[in-house]
PDB file of N, CA and C in Angstrom:
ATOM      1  N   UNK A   1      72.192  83.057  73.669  1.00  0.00           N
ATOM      2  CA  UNK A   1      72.299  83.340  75.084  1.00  0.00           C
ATOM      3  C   UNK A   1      71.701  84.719  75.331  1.00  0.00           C
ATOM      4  N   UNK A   2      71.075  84.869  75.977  1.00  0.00           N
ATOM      5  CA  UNK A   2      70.181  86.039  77.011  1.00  0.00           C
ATOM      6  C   UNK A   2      71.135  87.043  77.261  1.00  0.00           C
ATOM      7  N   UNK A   3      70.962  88.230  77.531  1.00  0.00           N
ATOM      8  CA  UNK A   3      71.340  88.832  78.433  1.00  0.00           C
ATOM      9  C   UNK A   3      71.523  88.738  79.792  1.00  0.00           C
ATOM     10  N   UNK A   4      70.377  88.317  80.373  1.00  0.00           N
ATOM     11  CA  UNK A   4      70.254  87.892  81.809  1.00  0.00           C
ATOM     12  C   UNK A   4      71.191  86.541  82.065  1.00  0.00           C
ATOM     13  N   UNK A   5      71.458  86.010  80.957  1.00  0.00           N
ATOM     14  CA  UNK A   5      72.225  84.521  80.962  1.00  0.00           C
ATOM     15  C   UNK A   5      73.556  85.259  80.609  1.00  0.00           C
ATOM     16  N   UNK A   6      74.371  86.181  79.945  1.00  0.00           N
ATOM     17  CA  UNK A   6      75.160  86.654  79.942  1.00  0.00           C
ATOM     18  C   UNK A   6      75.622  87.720  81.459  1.00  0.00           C
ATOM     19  N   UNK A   7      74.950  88.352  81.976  1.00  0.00           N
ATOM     20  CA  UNK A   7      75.047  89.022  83.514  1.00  0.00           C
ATOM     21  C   UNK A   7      75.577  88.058  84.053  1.00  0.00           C
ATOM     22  N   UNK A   8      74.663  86.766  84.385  1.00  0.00           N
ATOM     23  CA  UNK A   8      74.863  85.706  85.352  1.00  0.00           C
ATOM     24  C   UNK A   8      75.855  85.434  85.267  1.00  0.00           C
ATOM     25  N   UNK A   9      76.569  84.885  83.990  1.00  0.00           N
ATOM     26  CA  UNK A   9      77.649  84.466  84.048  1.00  0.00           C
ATOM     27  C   UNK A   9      78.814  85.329  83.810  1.00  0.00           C
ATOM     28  N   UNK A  10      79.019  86.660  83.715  1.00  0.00           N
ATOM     29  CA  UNK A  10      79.820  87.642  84.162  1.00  0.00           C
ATOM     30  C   UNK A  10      79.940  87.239  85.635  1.00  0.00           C
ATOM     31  N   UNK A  11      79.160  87.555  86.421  1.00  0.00           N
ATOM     32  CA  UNK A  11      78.669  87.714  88.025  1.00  0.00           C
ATOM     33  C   UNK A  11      79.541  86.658  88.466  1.00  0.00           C
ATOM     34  N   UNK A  12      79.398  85.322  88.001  1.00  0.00           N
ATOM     35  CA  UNK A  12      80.101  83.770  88.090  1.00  0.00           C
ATOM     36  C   UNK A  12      81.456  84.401  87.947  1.00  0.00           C
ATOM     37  N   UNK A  13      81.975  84.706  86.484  1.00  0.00           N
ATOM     38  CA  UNK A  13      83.210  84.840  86.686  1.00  0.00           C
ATOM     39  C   UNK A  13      83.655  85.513  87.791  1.00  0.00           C
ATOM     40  N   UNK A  14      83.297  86.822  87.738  1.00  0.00           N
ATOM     41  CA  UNK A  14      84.139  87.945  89.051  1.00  0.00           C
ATOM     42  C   UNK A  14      84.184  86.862  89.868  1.00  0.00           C
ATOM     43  N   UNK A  15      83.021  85.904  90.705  1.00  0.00           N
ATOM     44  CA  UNK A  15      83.339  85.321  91.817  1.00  0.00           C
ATOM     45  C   UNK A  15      84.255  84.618  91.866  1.00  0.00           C
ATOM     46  N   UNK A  16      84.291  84.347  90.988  1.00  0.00           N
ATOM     47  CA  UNK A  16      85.664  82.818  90.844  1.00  0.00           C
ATOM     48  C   UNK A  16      87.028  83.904  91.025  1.00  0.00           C
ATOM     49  N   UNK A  17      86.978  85.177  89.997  1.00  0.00           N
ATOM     50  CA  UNK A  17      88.423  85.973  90.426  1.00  0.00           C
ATOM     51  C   UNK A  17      88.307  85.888  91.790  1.00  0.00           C
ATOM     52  N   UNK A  18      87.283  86.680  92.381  1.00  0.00           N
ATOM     53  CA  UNK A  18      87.794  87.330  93.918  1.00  0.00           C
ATOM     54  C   UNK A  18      88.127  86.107  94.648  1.00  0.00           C
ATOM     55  N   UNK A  19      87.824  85.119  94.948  1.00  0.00           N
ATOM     56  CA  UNK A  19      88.056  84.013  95.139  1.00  0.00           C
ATOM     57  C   UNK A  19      89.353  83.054  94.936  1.00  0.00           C
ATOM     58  N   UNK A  20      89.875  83.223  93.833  1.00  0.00           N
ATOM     59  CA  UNK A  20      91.021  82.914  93.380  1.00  0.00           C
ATOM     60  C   UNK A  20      92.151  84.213  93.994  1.00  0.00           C
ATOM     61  N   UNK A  21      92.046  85.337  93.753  1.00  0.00           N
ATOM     62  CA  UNK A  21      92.488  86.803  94.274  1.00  0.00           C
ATOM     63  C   UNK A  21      92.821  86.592  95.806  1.00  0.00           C
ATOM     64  N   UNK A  22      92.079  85.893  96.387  1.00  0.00           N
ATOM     65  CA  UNK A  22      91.654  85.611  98.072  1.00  0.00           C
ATOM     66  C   UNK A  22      92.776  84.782  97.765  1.00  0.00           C
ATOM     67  N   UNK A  23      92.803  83.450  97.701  1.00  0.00           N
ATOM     68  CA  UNK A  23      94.084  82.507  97.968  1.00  0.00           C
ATOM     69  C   UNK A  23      94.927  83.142  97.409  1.00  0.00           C
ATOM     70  N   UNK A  24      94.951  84.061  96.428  1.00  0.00           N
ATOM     71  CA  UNK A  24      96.970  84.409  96.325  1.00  0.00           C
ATOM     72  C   UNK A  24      96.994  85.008  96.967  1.00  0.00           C
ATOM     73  N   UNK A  25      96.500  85.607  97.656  1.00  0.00           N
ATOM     74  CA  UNK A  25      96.884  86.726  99.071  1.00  0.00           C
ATOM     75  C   UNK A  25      97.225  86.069 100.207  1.00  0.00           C
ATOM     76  N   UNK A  26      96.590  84.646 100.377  1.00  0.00           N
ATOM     77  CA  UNK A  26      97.122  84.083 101.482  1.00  0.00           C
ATOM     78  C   UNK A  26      97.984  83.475 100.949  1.00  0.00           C
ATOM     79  N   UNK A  27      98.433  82.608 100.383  1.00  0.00           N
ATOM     80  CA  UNK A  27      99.533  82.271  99.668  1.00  0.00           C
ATOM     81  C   UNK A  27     100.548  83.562  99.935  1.00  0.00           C
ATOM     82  N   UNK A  28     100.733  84.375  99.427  1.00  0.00           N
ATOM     83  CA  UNK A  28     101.920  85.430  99.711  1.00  0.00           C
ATOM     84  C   UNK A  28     101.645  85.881 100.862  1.00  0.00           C
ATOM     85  N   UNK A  29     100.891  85.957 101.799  1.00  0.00           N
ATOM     86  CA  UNK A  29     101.219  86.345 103.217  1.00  0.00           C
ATOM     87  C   UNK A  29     101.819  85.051 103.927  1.00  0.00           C
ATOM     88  N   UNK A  30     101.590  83.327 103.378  1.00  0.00           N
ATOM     89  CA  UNK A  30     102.537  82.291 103.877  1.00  0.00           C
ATOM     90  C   UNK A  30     103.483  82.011 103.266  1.00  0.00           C
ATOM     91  N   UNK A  31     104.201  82.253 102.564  1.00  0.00           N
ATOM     92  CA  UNK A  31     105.333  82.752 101.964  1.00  0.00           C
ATOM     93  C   UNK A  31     106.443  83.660 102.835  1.00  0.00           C
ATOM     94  N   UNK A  32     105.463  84.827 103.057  1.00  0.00           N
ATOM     95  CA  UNK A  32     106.537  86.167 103.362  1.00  0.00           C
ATOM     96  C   UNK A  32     106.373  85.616 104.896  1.00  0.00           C
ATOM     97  N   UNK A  33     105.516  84.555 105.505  1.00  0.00           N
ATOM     98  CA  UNK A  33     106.064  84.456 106.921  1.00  0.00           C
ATOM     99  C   UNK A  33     106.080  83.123 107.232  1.00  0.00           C
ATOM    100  N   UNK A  34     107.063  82.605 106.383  1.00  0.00           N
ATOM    101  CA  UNK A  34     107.935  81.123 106.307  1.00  0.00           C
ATOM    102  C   UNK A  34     108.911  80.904 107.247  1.00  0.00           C
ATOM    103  N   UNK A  35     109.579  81.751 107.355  1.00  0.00           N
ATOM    104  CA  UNK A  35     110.356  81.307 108.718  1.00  0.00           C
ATOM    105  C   UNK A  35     112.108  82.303 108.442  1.00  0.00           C
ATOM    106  N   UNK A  36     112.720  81.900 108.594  1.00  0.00           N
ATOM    107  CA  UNK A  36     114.114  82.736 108.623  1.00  0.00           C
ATOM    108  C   UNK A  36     114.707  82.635 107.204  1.00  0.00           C
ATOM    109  N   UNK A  37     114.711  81.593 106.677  1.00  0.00           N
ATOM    110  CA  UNK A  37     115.528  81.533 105.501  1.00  0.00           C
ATOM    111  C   UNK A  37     114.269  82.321 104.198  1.00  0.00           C
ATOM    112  N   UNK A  38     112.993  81.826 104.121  1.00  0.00           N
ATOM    113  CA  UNK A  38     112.247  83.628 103.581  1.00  0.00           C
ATOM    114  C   UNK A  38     112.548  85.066 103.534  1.00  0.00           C
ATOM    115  N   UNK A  39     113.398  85.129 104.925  1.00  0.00           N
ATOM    116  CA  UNK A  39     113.535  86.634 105.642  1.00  0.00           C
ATOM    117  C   UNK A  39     114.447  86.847 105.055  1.00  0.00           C
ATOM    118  N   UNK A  40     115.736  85.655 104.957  1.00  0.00           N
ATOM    119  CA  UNK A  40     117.149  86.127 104.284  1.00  0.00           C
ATOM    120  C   UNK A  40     117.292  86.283 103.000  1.00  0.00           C
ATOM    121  N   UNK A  41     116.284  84.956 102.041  1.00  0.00           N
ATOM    122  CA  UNK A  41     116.205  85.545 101.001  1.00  0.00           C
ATOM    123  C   UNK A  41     115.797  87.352 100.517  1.00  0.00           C
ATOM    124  N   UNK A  42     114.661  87.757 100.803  1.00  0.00           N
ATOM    125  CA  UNK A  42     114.658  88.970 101.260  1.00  0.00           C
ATOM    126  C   UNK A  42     115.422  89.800 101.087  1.00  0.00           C
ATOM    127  N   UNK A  43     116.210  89.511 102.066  1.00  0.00           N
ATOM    128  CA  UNK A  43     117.343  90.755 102.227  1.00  0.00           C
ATOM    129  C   UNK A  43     118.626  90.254 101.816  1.00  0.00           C
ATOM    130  N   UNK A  44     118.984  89.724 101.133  1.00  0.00           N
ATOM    131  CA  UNK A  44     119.523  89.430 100.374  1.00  0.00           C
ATOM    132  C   UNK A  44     121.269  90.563 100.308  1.00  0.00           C
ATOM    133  N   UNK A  45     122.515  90.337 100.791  1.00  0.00           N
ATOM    134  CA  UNK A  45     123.588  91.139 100.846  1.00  0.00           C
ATOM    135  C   UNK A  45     123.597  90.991  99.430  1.00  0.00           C
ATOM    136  N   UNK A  46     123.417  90.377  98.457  1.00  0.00           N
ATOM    137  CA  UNK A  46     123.680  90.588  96.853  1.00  0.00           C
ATOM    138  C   UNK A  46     122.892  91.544  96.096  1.00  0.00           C
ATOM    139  N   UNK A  47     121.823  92.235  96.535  1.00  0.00           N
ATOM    140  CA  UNK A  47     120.660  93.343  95.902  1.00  0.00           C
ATOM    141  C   UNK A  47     121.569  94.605  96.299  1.00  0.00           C
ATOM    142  N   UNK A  48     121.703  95.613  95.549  1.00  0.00           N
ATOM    143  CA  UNK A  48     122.299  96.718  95.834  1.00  0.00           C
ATOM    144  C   UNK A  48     121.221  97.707  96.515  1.00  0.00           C
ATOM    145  N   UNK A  49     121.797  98.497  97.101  1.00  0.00           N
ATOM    146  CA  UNK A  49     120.659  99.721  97.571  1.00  0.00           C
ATOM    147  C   UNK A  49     120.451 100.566  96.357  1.00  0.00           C
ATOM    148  N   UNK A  50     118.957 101.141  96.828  1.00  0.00           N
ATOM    149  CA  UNK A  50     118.440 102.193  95.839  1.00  0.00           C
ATOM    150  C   UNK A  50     119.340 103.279  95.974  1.00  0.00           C
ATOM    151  N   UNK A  51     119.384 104.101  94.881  1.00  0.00           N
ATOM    152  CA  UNK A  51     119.939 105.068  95.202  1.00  0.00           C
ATOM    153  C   UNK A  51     119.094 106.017  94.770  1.00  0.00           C
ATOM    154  N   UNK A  52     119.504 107.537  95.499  1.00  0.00           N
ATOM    155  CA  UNK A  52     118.359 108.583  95.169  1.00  0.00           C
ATOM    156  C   UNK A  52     118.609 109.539  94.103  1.00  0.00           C
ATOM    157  N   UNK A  53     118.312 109.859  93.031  1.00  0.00           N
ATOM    158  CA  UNK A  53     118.982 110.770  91.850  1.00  0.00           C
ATOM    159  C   UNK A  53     118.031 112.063  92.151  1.00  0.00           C
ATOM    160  N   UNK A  54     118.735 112.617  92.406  1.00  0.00           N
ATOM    161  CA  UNK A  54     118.048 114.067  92.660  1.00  0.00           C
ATOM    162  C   UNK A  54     117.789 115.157  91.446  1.00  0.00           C
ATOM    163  N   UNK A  55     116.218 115.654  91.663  1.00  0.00           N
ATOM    164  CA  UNK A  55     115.946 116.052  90.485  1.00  0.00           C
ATOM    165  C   UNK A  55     116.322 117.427  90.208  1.00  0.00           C
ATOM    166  N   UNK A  56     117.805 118.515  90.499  1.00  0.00           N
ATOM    167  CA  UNK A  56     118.057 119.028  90.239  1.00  0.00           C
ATOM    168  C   UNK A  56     118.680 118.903  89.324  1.00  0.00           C
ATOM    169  N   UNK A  57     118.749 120.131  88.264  1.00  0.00           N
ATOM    170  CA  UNK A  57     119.757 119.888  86.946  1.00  0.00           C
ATOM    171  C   UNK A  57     121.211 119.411  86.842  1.00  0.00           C
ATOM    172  N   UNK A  58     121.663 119.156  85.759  1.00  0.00           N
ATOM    173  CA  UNK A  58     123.157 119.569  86.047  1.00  0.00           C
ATOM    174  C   UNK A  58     123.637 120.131  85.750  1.00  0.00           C
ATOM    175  N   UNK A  59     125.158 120.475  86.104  1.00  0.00           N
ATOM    176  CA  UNK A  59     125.933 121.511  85.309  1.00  0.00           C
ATOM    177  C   UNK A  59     126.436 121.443  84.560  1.00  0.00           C
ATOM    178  N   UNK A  60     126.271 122.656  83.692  1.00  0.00           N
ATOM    179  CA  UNK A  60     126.461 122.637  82.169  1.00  0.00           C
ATOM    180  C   UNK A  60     127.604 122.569  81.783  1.00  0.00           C
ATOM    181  N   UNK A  61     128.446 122.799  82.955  1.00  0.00           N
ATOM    182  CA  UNK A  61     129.914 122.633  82.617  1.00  0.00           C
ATOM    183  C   UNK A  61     130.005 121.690  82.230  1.00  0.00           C
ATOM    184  N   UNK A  62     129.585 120.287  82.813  1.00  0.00           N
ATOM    185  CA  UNK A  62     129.939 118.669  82.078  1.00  0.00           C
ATOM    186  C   UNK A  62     130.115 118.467  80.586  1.00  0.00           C
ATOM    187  N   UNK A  63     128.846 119.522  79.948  1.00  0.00           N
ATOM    188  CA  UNK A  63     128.867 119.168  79.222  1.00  0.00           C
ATOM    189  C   UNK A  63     129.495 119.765  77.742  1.00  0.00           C
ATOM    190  N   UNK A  64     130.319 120.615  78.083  1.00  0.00           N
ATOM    191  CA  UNK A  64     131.321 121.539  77.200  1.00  0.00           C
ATOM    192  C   UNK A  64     132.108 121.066  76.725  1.00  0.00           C
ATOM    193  N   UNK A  65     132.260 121.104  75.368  1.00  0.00           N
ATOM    194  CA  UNK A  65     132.758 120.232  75.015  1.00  0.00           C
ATOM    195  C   UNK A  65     133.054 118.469  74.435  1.00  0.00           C
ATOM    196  N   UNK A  66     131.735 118.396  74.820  1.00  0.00           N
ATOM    197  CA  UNK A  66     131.246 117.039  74.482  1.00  0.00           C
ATOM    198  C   UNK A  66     130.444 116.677  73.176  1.00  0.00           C
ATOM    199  N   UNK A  67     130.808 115.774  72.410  1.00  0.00           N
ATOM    200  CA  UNK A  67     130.085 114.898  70.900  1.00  0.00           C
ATOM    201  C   UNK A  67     129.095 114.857  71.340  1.00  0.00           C
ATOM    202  N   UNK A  68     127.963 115.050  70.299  1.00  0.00           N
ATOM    203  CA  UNK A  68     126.747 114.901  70.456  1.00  0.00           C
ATOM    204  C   UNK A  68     126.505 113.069  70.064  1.00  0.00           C
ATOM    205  N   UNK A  69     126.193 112.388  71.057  1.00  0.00           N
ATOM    206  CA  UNK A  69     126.251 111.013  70.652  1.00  0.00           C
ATOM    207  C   UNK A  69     125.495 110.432  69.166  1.00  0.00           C
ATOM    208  N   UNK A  70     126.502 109.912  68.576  1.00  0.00           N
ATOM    209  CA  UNK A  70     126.102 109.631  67.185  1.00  0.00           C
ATOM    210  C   UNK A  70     125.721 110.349  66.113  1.00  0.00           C
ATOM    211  N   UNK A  71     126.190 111.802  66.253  1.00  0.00           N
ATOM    212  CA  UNK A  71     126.098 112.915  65.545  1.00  0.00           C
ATOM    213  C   UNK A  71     127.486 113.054  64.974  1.00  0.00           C
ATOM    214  N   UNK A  72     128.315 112.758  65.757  1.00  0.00           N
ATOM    215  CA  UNK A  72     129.489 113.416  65.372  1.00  0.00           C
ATOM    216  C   UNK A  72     129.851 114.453  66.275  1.00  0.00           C
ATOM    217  N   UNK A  73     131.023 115.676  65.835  1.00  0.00           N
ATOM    218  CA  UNK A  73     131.954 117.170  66.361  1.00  0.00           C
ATOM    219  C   UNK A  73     130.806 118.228  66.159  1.00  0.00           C
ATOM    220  N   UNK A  74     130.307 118.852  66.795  1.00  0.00           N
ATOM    221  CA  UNK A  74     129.157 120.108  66.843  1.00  0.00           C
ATOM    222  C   UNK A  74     129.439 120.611  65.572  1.00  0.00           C
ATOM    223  N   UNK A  75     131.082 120.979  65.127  1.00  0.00           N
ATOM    224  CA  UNK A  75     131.446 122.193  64.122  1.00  0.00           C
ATOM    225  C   UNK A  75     131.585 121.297  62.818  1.00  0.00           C
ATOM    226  N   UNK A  76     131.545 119.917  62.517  1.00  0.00           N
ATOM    227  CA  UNK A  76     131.398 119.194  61.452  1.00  0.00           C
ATOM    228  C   UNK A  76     130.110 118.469  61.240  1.00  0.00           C
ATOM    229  N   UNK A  77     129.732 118.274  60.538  1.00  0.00           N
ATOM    230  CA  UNK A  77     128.498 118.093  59.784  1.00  0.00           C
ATOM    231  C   UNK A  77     128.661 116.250  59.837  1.00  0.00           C
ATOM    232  N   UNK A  78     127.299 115.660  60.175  1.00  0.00           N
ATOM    233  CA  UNK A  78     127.551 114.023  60.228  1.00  0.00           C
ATOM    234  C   UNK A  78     127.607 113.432  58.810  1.00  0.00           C
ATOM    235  N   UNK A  79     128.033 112.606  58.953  1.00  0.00           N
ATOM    236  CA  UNK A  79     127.982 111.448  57.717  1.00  0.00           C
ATOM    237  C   UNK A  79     127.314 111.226  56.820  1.00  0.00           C
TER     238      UNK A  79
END
């Protein structure tokens, strides 16, 4: 096979993606506007809300006093 016969049929494929790419987009835009019971799935009262963890530190107080997980007591030596 050629080069020029290898291009071509690169070129072929992409078309067939964008093409294929094209119907799942309409496909999920008739989906997401199916009608009411789409909408409720959706929103769903069983999904919890996000919550926001804020990227300040914490305090070090928490952690005074605390096992180093799977280490063992700070002042004894592990296993």
């Amino acid at each position: 096979m050629s080069e020029q016969d290898e291009l071509t049929a690169i070129r072929h494929r992409l078309d067939e993606l964008v093409q294929r790419v094209g119907e799942l987009e309409r496909t999920v835009d008739q989906l997401r506007g199916a009608g009411p019971a789409a909408q409720a799935a959706r929103k769903s009262p069983d999904r919890p809300e996000l919550v926001t963890i804020p990227d300040v530190p914490y305090n070090n107080a928490l952690w005074t006093d605390s096992d180093d997980e799977g280490l063992g007591v700070r002042d004894r030596h592990a296993p």
